[in-house]
Protein backbone atom coordinates (compact mmCIF):
# COMPACT_ATOMS: atom_id res chain seq x y z
CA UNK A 1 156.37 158.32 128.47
CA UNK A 2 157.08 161.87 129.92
CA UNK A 3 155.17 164.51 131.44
CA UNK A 4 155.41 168.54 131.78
CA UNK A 5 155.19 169.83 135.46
CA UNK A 6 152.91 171.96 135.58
CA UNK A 7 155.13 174.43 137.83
CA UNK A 8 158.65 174.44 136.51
CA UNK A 9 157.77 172.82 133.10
CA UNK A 10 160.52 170.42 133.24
CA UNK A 11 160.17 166.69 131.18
CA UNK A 12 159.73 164.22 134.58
CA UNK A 13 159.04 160.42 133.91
CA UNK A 14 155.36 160.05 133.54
CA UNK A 15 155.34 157.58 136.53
CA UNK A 16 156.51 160.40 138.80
CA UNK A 17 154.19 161.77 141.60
CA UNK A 18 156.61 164.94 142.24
CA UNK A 19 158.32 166.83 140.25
CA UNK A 20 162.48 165.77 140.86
CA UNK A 21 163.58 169.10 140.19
CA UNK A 22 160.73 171.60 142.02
CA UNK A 23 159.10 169.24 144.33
CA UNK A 24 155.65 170.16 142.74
CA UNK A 25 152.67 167.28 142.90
CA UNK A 26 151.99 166.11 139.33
CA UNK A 27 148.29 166.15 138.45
CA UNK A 28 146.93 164.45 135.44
CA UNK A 29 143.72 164.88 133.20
CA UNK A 30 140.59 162.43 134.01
CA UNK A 31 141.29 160.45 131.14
CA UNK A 32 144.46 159.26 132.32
CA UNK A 33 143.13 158.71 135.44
CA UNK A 34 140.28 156.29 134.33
CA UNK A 35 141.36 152.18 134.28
CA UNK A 36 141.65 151.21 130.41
CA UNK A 37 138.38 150.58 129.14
CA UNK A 38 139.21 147.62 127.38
CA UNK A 39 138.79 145.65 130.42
CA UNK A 40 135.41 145.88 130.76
CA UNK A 41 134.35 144.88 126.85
CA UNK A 42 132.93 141.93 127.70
CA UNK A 43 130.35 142.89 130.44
CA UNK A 44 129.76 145.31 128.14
CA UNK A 45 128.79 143.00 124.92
CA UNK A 46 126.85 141.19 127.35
CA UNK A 47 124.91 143.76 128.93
CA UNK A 48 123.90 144.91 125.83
CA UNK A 49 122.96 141.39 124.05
CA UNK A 50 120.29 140.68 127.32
CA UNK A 51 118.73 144.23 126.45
CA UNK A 52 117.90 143.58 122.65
CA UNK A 53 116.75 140.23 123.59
CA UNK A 54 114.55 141.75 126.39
CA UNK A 55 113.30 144.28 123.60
CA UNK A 56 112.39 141.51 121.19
CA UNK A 57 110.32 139.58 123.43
CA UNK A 58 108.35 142.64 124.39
CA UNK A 59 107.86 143.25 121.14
CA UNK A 60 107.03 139.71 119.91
CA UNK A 61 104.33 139.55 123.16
CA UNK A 62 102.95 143.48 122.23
CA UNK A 63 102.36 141.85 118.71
CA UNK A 64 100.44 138.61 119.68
CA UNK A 65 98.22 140.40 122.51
CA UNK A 66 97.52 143.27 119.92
CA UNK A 67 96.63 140.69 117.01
CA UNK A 68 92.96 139.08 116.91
CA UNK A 69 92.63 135.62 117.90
CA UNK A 70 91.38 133.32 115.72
CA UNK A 71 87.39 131.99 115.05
CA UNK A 72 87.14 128.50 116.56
CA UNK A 73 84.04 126.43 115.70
CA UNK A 74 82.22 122.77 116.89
CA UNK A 75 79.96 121.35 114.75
CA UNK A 76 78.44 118.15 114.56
CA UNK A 77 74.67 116.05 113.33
CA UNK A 78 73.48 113.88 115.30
CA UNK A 79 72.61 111.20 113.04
CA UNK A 80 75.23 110.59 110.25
CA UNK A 81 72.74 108.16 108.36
CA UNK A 82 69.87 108.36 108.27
CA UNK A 83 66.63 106.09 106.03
CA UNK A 84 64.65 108.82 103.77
CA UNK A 85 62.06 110.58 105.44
CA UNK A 86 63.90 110.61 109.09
CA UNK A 87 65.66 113.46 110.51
CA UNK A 88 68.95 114.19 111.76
CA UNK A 89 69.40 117.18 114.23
CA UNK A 90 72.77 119.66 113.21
CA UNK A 91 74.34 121.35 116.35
CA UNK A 92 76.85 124.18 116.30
CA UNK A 93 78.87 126.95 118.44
CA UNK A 94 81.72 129.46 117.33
CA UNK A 95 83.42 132.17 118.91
CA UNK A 96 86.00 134.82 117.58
CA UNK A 97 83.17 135.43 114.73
CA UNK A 98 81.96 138.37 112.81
CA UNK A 99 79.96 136.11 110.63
CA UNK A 100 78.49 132.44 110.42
CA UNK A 101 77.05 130.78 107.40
CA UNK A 102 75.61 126.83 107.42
CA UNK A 103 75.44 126.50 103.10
CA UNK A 104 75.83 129.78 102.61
CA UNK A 105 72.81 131.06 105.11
CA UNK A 106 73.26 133.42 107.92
CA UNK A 107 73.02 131.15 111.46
CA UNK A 108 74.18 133.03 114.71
CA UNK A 109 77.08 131.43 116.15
CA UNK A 110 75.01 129.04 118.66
CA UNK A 111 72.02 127.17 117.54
CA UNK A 112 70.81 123.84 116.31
CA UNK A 113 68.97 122.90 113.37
CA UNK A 114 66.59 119.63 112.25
CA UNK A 115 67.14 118.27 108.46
CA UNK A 116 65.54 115.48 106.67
CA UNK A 117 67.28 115.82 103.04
CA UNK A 118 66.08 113.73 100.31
CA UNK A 119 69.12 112.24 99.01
CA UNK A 120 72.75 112.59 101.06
CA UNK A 121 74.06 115.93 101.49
CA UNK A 122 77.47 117.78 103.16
CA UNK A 123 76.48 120.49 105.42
CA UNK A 124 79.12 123.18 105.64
CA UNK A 125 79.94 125.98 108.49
CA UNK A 126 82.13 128.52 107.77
CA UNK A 127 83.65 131.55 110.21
CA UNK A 128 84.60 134.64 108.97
CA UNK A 129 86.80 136.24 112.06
CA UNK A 130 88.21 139.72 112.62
CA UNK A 131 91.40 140.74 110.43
CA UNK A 132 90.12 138.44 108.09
CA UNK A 133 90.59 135.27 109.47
CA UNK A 134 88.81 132.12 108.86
CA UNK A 135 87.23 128.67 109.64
CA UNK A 136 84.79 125.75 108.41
CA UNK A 137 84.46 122.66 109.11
CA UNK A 138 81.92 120.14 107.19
CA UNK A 139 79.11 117.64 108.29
CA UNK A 140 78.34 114.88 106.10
CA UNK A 141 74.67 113.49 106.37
CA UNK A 142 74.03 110.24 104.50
CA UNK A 143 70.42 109.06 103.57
CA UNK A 144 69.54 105.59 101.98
CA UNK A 145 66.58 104.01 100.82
CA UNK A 146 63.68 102.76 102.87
CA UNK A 147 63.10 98.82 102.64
CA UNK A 148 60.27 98.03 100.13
CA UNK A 149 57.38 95.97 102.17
CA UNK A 150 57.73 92.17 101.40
CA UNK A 151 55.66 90.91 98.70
CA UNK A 152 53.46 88.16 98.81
CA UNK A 153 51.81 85.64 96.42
CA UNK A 154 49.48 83.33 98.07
CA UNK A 155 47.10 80.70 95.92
CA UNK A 156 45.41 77.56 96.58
CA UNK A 157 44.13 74.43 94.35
CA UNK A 158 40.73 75.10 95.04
CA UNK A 159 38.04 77.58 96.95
CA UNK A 160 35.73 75.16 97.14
CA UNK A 161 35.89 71.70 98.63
CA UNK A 162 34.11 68.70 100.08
CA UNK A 163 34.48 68.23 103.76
CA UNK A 164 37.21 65.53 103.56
CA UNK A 165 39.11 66.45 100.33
CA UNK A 166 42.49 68.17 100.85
CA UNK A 167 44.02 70.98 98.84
CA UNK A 168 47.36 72.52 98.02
CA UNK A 169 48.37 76.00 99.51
CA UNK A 170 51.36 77.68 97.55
CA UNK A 171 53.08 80.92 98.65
CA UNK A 172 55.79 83.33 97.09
CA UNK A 173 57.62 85.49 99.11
CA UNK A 174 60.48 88.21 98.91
CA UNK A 175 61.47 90.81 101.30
CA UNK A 176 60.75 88.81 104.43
CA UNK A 177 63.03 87.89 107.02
CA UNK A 178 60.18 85.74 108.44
CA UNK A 179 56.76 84.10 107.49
CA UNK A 180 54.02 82.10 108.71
CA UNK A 181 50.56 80.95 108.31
CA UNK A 182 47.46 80.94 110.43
CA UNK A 183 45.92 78.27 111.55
CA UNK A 184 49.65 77.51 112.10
CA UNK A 185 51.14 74.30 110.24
CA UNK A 186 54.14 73.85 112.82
CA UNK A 187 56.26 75.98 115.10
CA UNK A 188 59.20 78.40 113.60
CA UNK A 189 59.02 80.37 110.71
CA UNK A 190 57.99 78.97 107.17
CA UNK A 191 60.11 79.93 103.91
CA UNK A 192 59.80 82.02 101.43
CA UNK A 193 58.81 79.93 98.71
CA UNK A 194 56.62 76.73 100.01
CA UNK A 195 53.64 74.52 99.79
CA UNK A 196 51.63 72.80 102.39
CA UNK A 197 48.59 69.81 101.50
CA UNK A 198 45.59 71.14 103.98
CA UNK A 199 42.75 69.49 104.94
CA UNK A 200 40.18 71.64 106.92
CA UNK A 201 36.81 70.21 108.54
CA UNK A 202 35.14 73.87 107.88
CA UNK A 203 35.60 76.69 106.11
CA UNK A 204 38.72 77.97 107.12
CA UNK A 205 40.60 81.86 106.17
CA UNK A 206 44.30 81.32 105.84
CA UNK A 207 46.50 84.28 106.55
CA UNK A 208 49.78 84.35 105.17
CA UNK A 209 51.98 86.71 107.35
CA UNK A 210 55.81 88.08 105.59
CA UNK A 211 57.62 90.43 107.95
CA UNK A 212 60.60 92.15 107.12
CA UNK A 213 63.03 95.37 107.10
CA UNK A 214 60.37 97.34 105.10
CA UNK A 215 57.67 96.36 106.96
CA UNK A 216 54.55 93.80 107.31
CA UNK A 217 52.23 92.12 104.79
CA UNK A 218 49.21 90.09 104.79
CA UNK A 219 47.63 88.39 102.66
CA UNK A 220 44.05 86.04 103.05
CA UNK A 221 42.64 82.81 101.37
CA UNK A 222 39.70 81.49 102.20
CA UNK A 223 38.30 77.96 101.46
CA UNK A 224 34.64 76.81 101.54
CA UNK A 225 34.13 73.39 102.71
CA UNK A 226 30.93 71.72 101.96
CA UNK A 227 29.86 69.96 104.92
CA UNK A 228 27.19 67.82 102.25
CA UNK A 229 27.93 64.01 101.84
CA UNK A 230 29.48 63.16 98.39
CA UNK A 231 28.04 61.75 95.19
CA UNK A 232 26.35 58.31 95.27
CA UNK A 233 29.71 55.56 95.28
CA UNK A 234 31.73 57.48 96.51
CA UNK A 235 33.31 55.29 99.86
CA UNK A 236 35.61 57.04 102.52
CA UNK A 237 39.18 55.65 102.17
CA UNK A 238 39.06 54.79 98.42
CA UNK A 239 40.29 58.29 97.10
CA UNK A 240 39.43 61.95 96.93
CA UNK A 241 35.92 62.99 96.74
CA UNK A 242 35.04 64.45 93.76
CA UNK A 243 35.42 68.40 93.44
CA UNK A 244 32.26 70.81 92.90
CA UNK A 245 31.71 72.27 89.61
CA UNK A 246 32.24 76.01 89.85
CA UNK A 247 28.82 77.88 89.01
CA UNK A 248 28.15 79.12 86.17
CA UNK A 249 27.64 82.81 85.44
CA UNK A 250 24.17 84.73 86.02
CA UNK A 251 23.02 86.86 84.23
CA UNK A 252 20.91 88.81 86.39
CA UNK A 253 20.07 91.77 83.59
CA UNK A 254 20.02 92.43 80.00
CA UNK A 255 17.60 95.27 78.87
CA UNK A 256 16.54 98.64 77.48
CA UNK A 257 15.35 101.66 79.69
CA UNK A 258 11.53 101.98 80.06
CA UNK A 259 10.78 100.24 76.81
CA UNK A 260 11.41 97.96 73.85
CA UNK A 261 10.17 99.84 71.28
CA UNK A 262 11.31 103.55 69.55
CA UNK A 263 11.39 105.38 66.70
CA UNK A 264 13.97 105.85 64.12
CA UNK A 265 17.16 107.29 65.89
CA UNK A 266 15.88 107.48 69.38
CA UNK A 267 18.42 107.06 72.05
CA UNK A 268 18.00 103.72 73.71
CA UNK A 269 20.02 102.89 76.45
CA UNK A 270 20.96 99.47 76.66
CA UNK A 271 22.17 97.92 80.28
CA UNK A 272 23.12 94.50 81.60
CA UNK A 273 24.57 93.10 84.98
CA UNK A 274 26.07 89.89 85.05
CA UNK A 275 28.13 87.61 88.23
CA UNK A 276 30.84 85.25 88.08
CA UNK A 277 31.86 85.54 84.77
CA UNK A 278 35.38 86.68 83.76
CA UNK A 279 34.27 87.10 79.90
CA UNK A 280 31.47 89.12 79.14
CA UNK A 281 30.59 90.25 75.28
CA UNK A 282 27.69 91.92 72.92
CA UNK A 283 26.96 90.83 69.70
CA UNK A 284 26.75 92.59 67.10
CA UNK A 285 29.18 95.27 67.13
CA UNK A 286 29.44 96.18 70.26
CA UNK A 287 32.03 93.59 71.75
CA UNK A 288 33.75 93.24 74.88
CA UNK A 289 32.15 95.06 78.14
CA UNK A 290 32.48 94.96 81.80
CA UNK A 291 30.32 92.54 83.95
CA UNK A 292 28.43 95.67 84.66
CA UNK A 293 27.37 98.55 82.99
CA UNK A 294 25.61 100.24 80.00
CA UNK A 295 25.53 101.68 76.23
CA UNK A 296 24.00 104.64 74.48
CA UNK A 297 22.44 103.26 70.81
CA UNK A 298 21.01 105.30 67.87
CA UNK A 299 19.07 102.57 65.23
CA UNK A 300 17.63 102.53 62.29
CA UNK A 301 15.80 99.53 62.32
CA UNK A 302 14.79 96.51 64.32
CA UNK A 303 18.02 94.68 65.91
CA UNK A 304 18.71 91.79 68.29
CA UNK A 305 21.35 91.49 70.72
CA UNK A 306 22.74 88.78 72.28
CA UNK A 307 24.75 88.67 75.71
CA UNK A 308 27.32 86.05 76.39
CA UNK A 309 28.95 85.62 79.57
CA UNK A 310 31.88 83.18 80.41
CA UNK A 311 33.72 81.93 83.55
CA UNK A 312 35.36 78.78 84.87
CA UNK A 313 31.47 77.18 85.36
CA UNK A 314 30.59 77.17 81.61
CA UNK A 315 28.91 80.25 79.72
CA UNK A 316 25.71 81.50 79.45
CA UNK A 317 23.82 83.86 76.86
CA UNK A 318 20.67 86.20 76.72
CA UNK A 319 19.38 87.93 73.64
CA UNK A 320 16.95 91.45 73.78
CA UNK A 321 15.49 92.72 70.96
CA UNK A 322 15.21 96.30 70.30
CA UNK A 323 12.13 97.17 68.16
CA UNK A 324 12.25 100.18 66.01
CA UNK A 325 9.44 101.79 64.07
CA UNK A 326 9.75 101.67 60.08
CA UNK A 327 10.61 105.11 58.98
CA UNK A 328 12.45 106.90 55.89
CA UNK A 329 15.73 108.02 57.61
CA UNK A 330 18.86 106.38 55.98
CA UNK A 331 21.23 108.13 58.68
CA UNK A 332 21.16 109.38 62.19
CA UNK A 333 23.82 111.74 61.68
CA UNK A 334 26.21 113.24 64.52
């Protein structure tokens, strides 16, 4: 490579400070004066590879801190199961919310809430945040049926007995975890389904007693003792006494209102009243009736009615006659 100097013009190696034929310092442009620039290509990449990366970050951090954060939400009941009829208390708290909504209703975004829901039920809280972001979360509440209250059936051989005899109680019971009897017959609980021979000295209430998830029950049975000594021949120690006969029923009414006697078509009101009787009928026509109570009648003519009453004691009857005046109606009409 050759240069010009710049005095003389002559070609001079390009390596030469001074011109060899005038003596002249050489001087050359800035560009040949910088070092070759491919030495420094590799600071150079780097350099430039840490200032995109620096960029990026910034950017990536200008995005996120610009961006809105998320709702967040806690939610919880504090009884997950609960029996019908109890209550179970729902507790909540969001934050990064525009909205709230427990099943669909408006709540504010702290706040508690009592339910008592008739059958099970999932309770559900949803967020709406800014830039249309979401949440929910769900709360399921579980109710179950109350225990029924145990049931009890309670009977004896007899009500009545003589002071000496001795009688069967029975008892029936479901839904109990325990049972007993007062006056007690031993210590602990009895079962369910038992029977017991008794034999009180005086009249004596037994209470039957069934406890259980549902509840409590009682139920009563009372027995008469007859304190009287037994029939002629009877001897203690060669069996049971005999038992009383129950009573028979009484009939303590069986009549017409103010009078027996009326004209064709009158209204007569017939009433009767009878105790211990658990079959009670009018003859004729009229039937069946309650122990107690009363009937409207319309006649023509002269009829007698007879009241029979039944129970475990026998049955007794009781007639009435109502008298009606002779007349010329053949109907009483409506």
């Amino acid at each position: 490579m050759t240069v010009a100097c710049q005095k003389c013009t002559r070609e001079i190696p390009g390596d030469q400070r001074f011109c060899k034929y005038c003596g002249s310092l050489i001087t050359r442009d800035a560009p040949d004066m910088l070092p070759p620039p491919q030495r420094h290509n590799g600071r150079l990449a780097v350099v430039l590879c840490v200032s995109v990366l620096c960029v990026a970050a910034v950017g990536i951090l200008v995005i996120k801190l610009t961006q809105p954060p998320n709702p967040a939400l806690a939610f919880s009941a504090s009884e997950l199961q609960i029996v019908r009829g109890q209550q179970s208390i729902l507790r909540w708290y969001a934050t990064n919310t525009n909205s709230l909504r427990l099943n669909g209703e408006l709540v504010p975004n702290s706040g508690s809430r009592s339910v008592s829901p008739a059958g099970t039920i999932t309770y559900r809280l949803v967020a709406s945040g800014p830039g249309g972001k979401s949440d929910s979360k769900e709360v399921t509440v579980q109710v179950i049926e109350p225990a029924a209250d145990p049931i009890i059936q309670f009977t004896g051989d007899h009500d009545h007995i003589i002071r000496g005899q001795s009688l069967t109680l029975r008892w029936s019971v479901t839904g109990a975890t325990r049972v007993g009897l007062d006056p007690s017959l031993g210590p602990g609980s009895l079962a369910a389904e038992d029977k017991r021979t008794v034999t009180p000295e005086q009249t004596t209430e037994y209470t039957l007693t069934a406890e259980g998830p549902g509840g409590k029950a009682i139920s009563h049975l009372k027995v008469w003792v007859d304190a009287r000594i037994a029939s002629t021949g009877s001897t203690a120690g060669t069996g049971p006494l005999p038992l009383p006969l129950p009573a028979k029923p009484t009939i303590d009414a069986f009549e017409t209102a103010l009078t027996d006697s009326f004209r064709q078509c009158d209204v007569v009101v017939l009433r009767w009243t009878v105790r211990a009787a658990s079959a009670v009928s009018i003859q004729p026509e009229i039937g069946s009736v309650s122990p107690v109570g009363s009937k409207l009648l319309r006649l023509l003519q002269t009829t007698r009615y007879v009241l029979k009453a039944e129970g475990p004691g026998g049955s007794v009857s009781k007639p009435v006659t109502i008298y009606i005046a002779p007349g010329n109606r053949s109907s009483c009409g409506q």
